[in-house]
Structure formats: C-alpha cells, structure tokens
PDB file of N, CA and C in Angstrom:
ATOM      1  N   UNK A   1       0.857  -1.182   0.000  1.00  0.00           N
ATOM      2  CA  UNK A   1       0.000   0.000   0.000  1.00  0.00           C
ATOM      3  C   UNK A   1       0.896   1.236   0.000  1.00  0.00           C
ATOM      4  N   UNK A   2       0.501   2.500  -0.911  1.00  0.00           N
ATOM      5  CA  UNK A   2       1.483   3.652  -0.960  1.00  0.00           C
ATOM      6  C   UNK A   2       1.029   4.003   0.453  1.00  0.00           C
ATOM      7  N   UNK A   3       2.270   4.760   0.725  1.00  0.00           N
ATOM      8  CA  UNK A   3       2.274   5.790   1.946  1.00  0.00           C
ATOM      9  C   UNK A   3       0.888   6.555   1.772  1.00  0.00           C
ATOM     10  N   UNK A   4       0.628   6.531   2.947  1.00  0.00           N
ATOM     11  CA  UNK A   4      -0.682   7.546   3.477  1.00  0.00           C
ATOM     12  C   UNK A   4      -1.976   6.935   2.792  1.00  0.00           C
ATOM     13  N   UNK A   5      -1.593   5.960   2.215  1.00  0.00           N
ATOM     14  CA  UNK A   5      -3.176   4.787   1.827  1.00  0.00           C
ATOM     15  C   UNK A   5      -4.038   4.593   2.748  1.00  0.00           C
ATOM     16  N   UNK A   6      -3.740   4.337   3.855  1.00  0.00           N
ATOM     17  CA  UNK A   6      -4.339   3.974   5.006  1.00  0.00           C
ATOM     18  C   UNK A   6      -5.032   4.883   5.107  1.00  0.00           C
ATOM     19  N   UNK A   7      -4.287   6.009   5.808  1.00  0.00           N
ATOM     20  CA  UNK A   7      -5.035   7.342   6.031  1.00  0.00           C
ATOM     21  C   UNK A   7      -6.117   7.619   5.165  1.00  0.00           C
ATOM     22  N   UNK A   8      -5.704   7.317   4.000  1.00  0.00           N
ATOM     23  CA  UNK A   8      -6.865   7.739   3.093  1.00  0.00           C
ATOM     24  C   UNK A   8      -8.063   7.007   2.921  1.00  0.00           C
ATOM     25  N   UNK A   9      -7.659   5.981   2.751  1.00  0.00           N
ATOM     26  CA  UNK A   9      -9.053   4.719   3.406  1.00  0.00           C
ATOM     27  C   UNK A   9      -9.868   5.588   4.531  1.00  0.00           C
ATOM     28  N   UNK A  10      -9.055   5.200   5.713  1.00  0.00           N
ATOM     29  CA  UNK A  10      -9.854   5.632   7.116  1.00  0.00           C
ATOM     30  C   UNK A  10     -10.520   7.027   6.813  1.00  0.00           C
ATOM     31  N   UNK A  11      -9.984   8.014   6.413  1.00  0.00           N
ATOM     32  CA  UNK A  11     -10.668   9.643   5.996  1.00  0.00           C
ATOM     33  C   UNK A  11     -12.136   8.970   5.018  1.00  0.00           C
ATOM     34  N   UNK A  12     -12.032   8.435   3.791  1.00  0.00           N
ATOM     35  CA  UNK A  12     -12.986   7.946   3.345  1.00  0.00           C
ATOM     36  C   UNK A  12     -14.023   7.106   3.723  1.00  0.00           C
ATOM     37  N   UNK A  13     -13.688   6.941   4.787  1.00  0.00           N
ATOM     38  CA  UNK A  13     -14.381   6.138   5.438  1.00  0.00           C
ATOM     39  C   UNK A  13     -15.546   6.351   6.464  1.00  0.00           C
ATOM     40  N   UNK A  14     -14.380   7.426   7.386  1.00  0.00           N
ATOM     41  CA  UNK A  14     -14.893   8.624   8.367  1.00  0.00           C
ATOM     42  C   UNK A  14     -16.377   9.140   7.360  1.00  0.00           C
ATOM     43  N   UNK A  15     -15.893   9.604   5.917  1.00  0.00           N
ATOM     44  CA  UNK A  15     -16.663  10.738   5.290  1.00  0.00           C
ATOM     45  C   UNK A  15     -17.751  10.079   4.971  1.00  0.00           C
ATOM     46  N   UNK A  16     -17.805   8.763   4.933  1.00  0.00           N
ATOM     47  CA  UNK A  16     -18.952   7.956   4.436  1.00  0.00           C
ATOM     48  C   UNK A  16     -19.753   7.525   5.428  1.00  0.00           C
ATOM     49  N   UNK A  17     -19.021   7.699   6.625  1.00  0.00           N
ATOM     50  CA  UNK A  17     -19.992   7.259   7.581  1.00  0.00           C
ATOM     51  C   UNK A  17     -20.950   8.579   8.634  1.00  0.00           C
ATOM     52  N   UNK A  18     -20.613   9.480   8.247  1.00  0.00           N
ATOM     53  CA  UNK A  18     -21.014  11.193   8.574  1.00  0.00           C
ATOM     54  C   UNK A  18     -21.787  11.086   7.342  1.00  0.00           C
ATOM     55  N   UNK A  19     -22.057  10.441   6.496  1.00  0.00           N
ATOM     56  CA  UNK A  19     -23.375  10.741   5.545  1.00  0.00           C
ATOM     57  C   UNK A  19     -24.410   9.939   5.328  1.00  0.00           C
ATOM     58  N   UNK A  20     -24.103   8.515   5.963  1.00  0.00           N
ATOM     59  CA  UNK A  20     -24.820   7.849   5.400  1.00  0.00           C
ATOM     60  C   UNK A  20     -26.307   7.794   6.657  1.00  0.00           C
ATOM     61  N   UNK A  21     -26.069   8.372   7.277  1.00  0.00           N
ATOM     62  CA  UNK A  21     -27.722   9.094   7.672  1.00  0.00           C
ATOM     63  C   UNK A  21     -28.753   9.553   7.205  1.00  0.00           C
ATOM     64  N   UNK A  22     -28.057  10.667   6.373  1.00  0.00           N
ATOM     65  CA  UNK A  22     -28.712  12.162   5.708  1.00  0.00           C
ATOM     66  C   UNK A  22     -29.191  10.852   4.590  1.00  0.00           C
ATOM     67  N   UNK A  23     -28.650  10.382   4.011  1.00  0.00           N
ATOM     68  CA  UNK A  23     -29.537   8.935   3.118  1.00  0.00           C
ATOM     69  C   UNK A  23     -30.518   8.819   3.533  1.00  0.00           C
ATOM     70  N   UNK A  24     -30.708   8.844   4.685  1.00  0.00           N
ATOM     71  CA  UNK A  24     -32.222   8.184   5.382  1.00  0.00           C
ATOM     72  C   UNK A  24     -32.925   9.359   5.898  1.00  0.00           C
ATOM     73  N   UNK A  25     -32.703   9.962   6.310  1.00  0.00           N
ATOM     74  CA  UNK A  25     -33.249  11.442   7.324  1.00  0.00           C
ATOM     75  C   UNK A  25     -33.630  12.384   6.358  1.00  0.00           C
ATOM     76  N   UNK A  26     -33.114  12.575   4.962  1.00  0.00           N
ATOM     77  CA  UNK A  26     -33.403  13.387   3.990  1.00  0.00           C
ATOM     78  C   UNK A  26     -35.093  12.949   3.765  1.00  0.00           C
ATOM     79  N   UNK A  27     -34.845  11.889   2.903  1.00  0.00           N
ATOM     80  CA  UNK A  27     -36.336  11.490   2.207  1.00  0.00           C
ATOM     81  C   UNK A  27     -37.884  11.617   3.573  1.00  0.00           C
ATOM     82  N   UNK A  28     -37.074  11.444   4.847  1.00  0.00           N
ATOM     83  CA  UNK A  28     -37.983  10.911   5.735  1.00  0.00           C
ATOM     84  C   UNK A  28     -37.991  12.660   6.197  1.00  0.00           C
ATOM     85  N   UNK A  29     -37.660  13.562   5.932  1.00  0.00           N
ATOM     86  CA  UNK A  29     -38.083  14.655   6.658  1.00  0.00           C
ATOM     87  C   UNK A  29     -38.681  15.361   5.252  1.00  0.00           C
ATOM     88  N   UNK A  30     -38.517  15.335   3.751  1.00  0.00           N
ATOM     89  CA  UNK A  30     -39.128  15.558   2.926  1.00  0.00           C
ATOM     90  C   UNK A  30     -41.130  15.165   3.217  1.00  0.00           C
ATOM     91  N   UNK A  31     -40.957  13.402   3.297  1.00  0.00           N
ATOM     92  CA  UNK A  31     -42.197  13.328   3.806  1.00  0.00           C
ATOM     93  C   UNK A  31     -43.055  13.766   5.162  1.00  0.00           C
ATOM     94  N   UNK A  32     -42.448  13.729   5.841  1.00  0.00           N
ATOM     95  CA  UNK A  32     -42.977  15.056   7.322  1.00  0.00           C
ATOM     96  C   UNK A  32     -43.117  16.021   6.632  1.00  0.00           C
ATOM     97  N   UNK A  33     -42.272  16.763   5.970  1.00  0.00           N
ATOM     98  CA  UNK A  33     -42.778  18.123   5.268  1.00  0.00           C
ATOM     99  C   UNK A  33     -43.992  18.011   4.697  1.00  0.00           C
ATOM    100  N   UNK A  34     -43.754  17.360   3.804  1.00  0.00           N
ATOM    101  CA  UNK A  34     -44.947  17.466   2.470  1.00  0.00           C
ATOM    102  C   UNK A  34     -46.368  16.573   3.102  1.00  0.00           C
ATOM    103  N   UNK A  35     -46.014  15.512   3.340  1.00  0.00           N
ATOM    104  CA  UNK A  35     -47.196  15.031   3.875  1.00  0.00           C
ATOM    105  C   UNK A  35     -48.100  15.417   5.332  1.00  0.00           C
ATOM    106  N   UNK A  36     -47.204  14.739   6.459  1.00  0.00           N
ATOM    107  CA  UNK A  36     -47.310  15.176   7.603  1.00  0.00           C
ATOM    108  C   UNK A  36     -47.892  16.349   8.009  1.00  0.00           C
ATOM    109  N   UNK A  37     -46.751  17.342   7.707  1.00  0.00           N
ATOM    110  CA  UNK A  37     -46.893  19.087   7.764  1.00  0.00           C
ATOM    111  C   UNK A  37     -47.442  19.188   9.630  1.00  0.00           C
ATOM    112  N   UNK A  38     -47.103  18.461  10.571  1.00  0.00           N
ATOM    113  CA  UNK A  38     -47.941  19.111  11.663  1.00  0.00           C
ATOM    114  C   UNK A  38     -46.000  19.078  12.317  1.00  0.00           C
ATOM    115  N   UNK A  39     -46.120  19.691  13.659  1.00  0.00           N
ATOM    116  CA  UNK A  39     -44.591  19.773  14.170  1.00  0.00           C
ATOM    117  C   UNK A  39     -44.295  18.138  14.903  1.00  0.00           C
ATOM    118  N   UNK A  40     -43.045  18.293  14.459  1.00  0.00           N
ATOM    119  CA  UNK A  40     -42.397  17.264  15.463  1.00  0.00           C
ATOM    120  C   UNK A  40     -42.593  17.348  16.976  1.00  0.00           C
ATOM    121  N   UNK A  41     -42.488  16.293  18.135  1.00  0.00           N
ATOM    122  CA  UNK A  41     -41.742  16.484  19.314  1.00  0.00           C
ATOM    123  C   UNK A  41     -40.315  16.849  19.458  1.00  0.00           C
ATOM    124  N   UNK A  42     -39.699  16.703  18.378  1.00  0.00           N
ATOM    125  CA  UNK A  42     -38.768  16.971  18.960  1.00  0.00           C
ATOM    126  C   UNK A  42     -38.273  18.440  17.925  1.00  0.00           C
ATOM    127  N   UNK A  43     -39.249  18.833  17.242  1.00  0.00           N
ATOM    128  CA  UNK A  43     -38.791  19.800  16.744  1.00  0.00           C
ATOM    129  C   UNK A  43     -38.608  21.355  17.684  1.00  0.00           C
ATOM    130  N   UNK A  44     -39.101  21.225  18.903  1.00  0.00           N
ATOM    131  CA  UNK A  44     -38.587  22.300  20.003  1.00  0.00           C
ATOM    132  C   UNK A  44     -37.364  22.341  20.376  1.00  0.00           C
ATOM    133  N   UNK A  45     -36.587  21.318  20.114  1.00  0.00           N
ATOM    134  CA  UNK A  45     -34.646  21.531  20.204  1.00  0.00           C
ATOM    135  C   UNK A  45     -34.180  22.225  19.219  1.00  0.00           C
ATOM    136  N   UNK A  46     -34.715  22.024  17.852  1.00  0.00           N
ATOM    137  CA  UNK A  46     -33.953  22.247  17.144  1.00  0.00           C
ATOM    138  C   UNK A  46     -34.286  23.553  16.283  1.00  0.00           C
ATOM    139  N   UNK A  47     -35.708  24.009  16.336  1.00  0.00           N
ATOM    140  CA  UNK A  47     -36.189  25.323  15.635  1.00  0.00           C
ATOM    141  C   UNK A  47     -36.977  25.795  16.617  1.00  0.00           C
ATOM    142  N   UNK A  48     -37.320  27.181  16.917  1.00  0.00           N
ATOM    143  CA  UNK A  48     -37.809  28.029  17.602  1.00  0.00           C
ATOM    144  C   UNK A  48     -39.436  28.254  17.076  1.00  0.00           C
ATOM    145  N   UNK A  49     -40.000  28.182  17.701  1.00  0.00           N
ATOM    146  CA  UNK A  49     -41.537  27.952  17.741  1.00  0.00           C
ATOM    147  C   UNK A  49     -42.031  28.923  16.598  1.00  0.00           C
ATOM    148  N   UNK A  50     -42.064  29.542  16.322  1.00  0.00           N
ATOM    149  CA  UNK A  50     -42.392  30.518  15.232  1.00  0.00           C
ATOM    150  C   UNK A  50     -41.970  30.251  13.851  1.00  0.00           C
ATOM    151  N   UNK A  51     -40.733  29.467  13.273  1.00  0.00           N
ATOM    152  CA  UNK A  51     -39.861  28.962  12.515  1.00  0.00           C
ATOM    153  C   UNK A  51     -40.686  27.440  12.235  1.00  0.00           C
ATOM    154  N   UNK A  52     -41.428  26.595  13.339  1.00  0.00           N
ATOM    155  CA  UNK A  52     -41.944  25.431  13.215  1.00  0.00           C
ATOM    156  C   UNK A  52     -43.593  25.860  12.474  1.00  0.00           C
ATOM    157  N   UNK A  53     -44.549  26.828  13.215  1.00  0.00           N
ATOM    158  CA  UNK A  53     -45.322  27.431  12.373  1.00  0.00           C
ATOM    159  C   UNK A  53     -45.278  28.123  11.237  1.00  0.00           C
ATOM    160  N   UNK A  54     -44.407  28.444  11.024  1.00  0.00           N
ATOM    161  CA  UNK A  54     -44.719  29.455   9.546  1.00  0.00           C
ATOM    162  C   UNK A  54     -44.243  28.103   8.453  1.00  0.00           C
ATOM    163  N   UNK A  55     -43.352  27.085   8.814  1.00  0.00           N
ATOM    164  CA  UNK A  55     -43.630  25.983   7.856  1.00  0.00           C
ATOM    165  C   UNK A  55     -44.750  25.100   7.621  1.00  0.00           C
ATOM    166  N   UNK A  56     -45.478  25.399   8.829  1.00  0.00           N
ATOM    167  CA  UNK A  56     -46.688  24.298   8.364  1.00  0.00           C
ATOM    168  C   UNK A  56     -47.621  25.128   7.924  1.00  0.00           C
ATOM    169  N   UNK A  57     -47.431  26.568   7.986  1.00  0.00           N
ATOM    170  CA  UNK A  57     -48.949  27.613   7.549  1.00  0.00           C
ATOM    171  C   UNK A  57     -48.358  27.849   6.361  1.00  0.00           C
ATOM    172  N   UNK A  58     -47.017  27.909   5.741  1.00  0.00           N
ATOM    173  CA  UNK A  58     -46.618  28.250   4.379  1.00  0.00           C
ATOM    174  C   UNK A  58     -46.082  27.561   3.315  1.00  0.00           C
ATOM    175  N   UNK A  59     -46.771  27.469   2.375  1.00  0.00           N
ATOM    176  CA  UNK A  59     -46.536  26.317   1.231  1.00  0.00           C
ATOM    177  C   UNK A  59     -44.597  26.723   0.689  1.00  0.00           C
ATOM    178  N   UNK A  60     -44.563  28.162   0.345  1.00  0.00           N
ATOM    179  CA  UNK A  60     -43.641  28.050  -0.072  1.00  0.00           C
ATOM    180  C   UNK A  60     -42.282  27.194   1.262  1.00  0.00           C
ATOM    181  N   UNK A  61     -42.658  27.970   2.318  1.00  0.00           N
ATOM    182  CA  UNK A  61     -41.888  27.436   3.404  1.00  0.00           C
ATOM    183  C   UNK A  61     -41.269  25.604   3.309  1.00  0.00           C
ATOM    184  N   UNK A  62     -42.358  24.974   2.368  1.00  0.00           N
ATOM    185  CA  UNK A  62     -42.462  23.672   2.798  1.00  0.00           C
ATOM    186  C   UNK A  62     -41.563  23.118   1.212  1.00  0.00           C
ATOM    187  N   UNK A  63     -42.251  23.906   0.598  1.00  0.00           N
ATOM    188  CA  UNK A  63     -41.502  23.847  -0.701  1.00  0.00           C
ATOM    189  C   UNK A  63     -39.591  24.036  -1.069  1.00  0.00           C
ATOM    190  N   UNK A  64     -39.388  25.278  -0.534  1.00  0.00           N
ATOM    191  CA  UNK A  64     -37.767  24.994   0.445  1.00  0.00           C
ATOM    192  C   UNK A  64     -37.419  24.051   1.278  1.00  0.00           C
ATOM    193  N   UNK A  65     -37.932  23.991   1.989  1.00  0.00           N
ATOM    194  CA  UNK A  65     -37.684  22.611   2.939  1.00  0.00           C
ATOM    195  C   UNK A  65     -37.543  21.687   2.304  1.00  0.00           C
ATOM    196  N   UNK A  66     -38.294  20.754   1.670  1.00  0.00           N
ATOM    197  CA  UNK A  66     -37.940  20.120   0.608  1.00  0.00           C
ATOM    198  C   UNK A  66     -36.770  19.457  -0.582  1.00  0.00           C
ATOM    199  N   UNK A  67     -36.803  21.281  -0.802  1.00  0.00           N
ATOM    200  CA  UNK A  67     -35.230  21.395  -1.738  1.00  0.00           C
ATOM    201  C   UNK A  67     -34.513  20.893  -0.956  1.00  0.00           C
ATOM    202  N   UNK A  68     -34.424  21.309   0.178  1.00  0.00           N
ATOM    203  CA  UNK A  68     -32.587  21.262   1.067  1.00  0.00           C
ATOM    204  C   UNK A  68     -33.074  20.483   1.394  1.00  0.00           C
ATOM    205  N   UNK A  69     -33.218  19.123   1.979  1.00  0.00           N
ATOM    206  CA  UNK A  69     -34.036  18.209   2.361  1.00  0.00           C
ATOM    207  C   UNK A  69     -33.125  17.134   0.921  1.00  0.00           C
ATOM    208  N   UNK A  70     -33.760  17.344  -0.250  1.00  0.00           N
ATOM    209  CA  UNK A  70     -33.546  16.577  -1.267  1.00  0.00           C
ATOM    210  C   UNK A  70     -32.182  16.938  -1.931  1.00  0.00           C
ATOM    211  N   UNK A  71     -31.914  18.364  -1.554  1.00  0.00           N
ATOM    212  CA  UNK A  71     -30.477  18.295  -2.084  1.00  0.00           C
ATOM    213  C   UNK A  71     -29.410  17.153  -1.126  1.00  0.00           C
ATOM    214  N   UNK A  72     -29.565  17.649   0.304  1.00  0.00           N
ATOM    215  CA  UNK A  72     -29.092  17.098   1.158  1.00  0.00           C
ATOM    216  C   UNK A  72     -28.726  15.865   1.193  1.00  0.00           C
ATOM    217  N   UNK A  73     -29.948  15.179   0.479  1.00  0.00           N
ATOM    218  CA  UNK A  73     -29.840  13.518   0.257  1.00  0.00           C
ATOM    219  C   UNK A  73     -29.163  13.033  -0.883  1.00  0.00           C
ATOM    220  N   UNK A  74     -28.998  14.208  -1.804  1.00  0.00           N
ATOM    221  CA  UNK A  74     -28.366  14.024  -2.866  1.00  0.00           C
ATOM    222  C   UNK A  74     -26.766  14.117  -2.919  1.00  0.00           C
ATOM    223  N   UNK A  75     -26.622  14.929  -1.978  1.00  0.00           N
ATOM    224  CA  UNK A  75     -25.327  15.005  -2.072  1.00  0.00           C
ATOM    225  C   UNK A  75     -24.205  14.243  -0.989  1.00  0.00           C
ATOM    226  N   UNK A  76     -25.351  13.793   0.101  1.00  0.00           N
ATOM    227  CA  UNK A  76     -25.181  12.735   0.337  1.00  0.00           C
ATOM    228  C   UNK A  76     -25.098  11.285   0.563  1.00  0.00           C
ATOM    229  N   UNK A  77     -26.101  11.073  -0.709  1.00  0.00           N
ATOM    230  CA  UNK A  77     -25.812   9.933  -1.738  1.00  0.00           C
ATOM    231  C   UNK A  77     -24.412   9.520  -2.240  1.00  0.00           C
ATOM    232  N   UNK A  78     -24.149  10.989  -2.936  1.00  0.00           N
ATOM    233  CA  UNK A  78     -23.182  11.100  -3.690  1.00  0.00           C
ATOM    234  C   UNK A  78     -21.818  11.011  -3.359  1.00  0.00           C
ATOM    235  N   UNK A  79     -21.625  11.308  -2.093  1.00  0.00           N
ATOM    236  CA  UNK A  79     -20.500  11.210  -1.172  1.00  0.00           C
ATOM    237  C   UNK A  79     -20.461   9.380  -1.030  1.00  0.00           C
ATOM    238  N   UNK A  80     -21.033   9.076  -0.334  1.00  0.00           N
ATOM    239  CA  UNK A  80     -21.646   7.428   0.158  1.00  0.00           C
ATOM    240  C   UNK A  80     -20.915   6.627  -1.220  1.00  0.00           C
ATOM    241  N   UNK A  81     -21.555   6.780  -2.436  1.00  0.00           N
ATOM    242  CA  UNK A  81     -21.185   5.875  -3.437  1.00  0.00           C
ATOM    243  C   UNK A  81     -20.042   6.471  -3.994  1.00  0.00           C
ATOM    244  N   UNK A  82     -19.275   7.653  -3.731  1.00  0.00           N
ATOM    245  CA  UNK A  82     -17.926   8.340  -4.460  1.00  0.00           C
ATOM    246  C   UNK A  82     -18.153   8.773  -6.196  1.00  0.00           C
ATOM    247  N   UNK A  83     -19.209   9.085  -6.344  1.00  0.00           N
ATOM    248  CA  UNK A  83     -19.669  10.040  -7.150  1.00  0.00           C
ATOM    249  C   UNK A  83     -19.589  11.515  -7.241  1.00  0.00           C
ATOM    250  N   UNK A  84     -19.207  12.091  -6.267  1.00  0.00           N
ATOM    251  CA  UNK A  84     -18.884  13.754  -6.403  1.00  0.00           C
ATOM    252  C   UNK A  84     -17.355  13.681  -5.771  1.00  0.00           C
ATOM    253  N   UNK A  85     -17.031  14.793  -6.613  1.00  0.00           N
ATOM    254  CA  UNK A  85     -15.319  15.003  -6.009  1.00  0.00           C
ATOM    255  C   UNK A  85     -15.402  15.669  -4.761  1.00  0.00           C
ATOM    256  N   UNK A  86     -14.358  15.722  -4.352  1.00  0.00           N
ATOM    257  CA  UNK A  86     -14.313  15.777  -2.649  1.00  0.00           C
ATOM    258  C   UNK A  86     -14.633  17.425  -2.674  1.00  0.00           C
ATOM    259  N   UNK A  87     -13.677  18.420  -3.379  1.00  0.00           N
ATOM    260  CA  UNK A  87     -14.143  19.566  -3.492  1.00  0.00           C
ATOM    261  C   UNK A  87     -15.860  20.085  -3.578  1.00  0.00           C
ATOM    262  N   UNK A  88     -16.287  19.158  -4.396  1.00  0.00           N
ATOM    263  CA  UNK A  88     -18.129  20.011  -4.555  1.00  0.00           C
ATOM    264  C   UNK A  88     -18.664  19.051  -3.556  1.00  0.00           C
ATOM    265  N   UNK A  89     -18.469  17.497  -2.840  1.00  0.00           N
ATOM    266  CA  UNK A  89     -18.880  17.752  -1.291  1.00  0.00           C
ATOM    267  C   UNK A  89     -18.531  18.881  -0.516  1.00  0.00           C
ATOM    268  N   UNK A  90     -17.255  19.346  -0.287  1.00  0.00           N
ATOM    269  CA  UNK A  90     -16.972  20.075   0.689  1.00  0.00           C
ATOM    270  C   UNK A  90     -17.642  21.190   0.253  1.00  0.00           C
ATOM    271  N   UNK A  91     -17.655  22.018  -0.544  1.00  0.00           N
ATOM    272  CA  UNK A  91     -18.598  22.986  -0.976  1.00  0.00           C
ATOM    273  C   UNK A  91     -20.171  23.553  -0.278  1.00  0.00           C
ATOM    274  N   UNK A  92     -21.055  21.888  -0.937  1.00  0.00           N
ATOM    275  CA  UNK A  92     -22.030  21.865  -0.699  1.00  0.00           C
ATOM    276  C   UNK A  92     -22.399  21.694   1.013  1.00  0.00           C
ATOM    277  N   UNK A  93     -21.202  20.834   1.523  1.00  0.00           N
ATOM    278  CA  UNK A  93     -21.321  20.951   3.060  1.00  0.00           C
ATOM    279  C   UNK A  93     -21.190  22.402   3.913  1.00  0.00           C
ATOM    280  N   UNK A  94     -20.060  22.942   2.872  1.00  0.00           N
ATOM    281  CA  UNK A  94     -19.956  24.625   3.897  1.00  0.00           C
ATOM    282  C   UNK A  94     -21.224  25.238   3.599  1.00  0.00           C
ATOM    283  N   UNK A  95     -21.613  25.186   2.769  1.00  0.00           N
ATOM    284  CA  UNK A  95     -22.679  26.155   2.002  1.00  0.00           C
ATOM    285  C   UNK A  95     -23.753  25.854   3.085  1.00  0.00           C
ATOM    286  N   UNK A  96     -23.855  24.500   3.435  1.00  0.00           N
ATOM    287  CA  UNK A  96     -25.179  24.707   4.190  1.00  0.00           C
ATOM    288  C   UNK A  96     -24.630  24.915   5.513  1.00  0.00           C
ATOM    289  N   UNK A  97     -23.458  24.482   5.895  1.00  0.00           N
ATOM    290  CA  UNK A  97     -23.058  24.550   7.452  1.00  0.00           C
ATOM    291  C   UNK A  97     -22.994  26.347   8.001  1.00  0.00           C
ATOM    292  N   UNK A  98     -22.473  27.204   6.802  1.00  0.00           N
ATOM    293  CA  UNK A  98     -22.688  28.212   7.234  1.00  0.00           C
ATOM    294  C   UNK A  98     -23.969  29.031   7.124  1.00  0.00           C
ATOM    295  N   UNK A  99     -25.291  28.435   6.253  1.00  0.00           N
ATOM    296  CA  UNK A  99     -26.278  28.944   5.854  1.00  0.00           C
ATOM    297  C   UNK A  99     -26.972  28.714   7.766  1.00  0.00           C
ATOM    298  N   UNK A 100     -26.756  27.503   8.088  1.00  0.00           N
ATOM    299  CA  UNK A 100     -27.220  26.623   9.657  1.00  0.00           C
ATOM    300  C   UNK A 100     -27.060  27.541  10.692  1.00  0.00           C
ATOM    301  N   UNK A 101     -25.320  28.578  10.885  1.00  0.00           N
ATOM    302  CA  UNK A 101     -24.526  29.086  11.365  1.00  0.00           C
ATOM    303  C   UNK A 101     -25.562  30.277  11.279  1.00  0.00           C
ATOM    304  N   UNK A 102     -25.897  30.776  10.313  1.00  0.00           N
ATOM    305  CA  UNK A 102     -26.427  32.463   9.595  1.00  0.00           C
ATOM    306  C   UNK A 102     -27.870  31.949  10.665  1.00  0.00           C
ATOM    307  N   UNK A 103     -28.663  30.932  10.392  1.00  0.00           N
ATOM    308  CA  UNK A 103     -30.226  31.032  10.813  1.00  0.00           C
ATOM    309  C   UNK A 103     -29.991  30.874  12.492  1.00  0.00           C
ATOM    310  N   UNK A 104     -29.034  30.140  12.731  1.00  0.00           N
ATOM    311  CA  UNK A 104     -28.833  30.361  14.530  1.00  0.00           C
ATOM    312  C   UNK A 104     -28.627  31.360  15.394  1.00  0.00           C
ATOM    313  N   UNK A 105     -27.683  32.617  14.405  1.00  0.00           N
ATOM    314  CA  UNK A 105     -27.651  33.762  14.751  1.00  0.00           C
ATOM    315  C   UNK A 105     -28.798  34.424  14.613  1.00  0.00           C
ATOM    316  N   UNK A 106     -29.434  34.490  13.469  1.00  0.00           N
ATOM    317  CA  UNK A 106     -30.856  34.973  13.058  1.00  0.00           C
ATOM    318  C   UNK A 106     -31.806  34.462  13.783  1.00  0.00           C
ATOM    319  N   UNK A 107     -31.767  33.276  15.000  1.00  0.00           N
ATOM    320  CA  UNK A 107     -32.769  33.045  15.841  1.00  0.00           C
ATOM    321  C   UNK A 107     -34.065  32.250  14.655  1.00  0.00           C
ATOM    322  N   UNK A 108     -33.381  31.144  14.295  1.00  0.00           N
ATOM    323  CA  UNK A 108     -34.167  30.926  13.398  1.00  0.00           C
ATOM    324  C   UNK A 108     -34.507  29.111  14.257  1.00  0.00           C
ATOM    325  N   UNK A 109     -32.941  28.715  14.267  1.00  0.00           N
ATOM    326  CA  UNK A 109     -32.996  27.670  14.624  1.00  0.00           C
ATOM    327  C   UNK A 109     -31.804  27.788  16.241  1.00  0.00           C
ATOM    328  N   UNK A 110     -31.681  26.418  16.606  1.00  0.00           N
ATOM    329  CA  UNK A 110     -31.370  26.337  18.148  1.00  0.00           C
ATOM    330  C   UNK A 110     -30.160  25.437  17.974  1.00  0.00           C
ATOM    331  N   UNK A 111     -29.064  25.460  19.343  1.00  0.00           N
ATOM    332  CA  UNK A 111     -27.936  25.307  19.320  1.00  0.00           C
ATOM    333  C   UNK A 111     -27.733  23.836  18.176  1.00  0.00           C
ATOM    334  N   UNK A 112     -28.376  22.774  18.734  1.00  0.00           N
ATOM    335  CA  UNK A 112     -28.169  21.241  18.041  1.00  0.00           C
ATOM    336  C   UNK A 112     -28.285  21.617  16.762  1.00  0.00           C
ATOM    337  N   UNK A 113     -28.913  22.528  15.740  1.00  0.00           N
ATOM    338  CA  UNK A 113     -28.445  22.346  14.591  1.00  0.00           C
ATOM    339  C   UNK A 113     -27.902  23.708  14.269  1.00  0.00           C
ATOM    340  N   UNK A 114     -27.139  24.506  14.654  1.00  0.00           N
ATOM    341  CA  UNK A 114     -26.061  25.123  14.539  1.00  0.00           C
ATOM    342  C   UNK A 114     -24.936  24.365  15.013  1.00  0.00           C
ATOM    343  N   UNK A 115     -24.481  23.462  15.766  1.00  0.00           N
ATOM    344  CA  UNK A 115     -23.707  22.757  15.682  1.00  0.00           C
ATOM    345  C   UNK A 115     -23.285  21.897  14.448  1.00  0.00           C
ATOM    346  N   UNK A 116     -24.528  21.267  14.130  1.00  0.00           N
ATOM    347  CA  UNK A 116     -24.528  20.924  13.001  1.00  0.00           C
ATOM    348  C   UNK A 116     -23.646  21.580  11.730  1.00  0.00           C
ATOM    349  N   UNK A 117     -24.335  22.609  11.705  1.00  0.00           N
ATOM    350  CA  UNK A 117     -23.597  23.713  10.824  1.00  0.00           C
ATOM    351  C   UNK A 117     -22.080  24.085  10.774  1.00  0.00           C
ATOM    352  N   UNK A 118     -21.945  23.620  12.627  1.00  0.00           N
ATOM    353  CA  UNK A 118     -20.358  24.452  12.474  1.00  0.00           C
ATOM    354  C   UNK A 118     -19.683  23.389  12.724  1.00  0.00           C
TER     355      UNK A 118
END
C-alpha cells in the first residue's frame, strides 16, 4: 500500500460514515414536510416555535424545505457511493453549514443544529 493509503481509506471512510444518515433522514423529513406538515416532538430543540409554524402555515416554506431536504440527500448519496469530487462535497457541506450558522444567529434555529452547521 502507498504511503498515506491507510489514512486515506480511514478519511474515506470517516466521510462515508457522517453521511450515510442524511440517506435516510433526507427522504424521511421531505415526507414530514410534504405530507405530515404538523410539528415534530422533537422539533422544540432544534427550531424556535415561530420557525416550526410558519412551515406548516406556508406552502412556499415547505416547498424549500424540501429542496434542502432533497439536495441534502443528494449530495449525500453522492458522497456514500464516491460520485462527487471531494471539493463540490466540501462545498455543498460549507454552504449549508454556514447557511445553519447564519439562521442560529438569526434566531431561526437552536444550538443542536447550529452545531450541526459548524
């Protein structure tokens, strides 16, 4: 094995296993959105009560949700099977980690998924 093979295994490995959730949690919070539409229990950790209503009273609200929801799963699909280069994962991960970062400050959402973000 070349030098730093290993490492690179284990990193790929790490990266595949930090996604292969969002595989499952994507599609399944798409359908809470779209179908469901009423709040989680446990959605009081993670979004601020006002942020949980205006998605279930607003179509477009649900309609975004969605997107990122389905991008999310997409791109972490794509990671999982080594279909996107490591650069446009990392991309698509900052993009939302700091978008997560922006709505926590904005009092949008609550510490557990600003962590997320950061």
């Amino acid at each position: 094995m070349a030098p730093g093979g290993s490492r690179r295994t284990a990193r790929s490995t790490l990266i595949k296993l930090l996604n292969y959730h969002w595989v499952l949690l994507g599609p399944a919070n798409i359908f809470k959105v779209s179908y469901v539409n009423k709040p989680s229990p446990a959605a009081k950790f993670v979004v601020v009560p006002p942020a949980e209503t205006c998605q279930a009273d607003c179509k477009i609200a649900r309609m975004w949700a969605c997107l990122f929801w389905g991008l999310q799963t997409l791109v972490a699909a794509a990671i999982v099977q080594n279909k996107i280069s490591d650069e446009a994962a990392a991309a698509a991960k900052l993009y939302v980690g700091v978008a997560l970062v922006v709505a926590f400050a904005s009092d949008v959402v609550r510490e557990p998924v600003a962590c997320a973000g950061g």
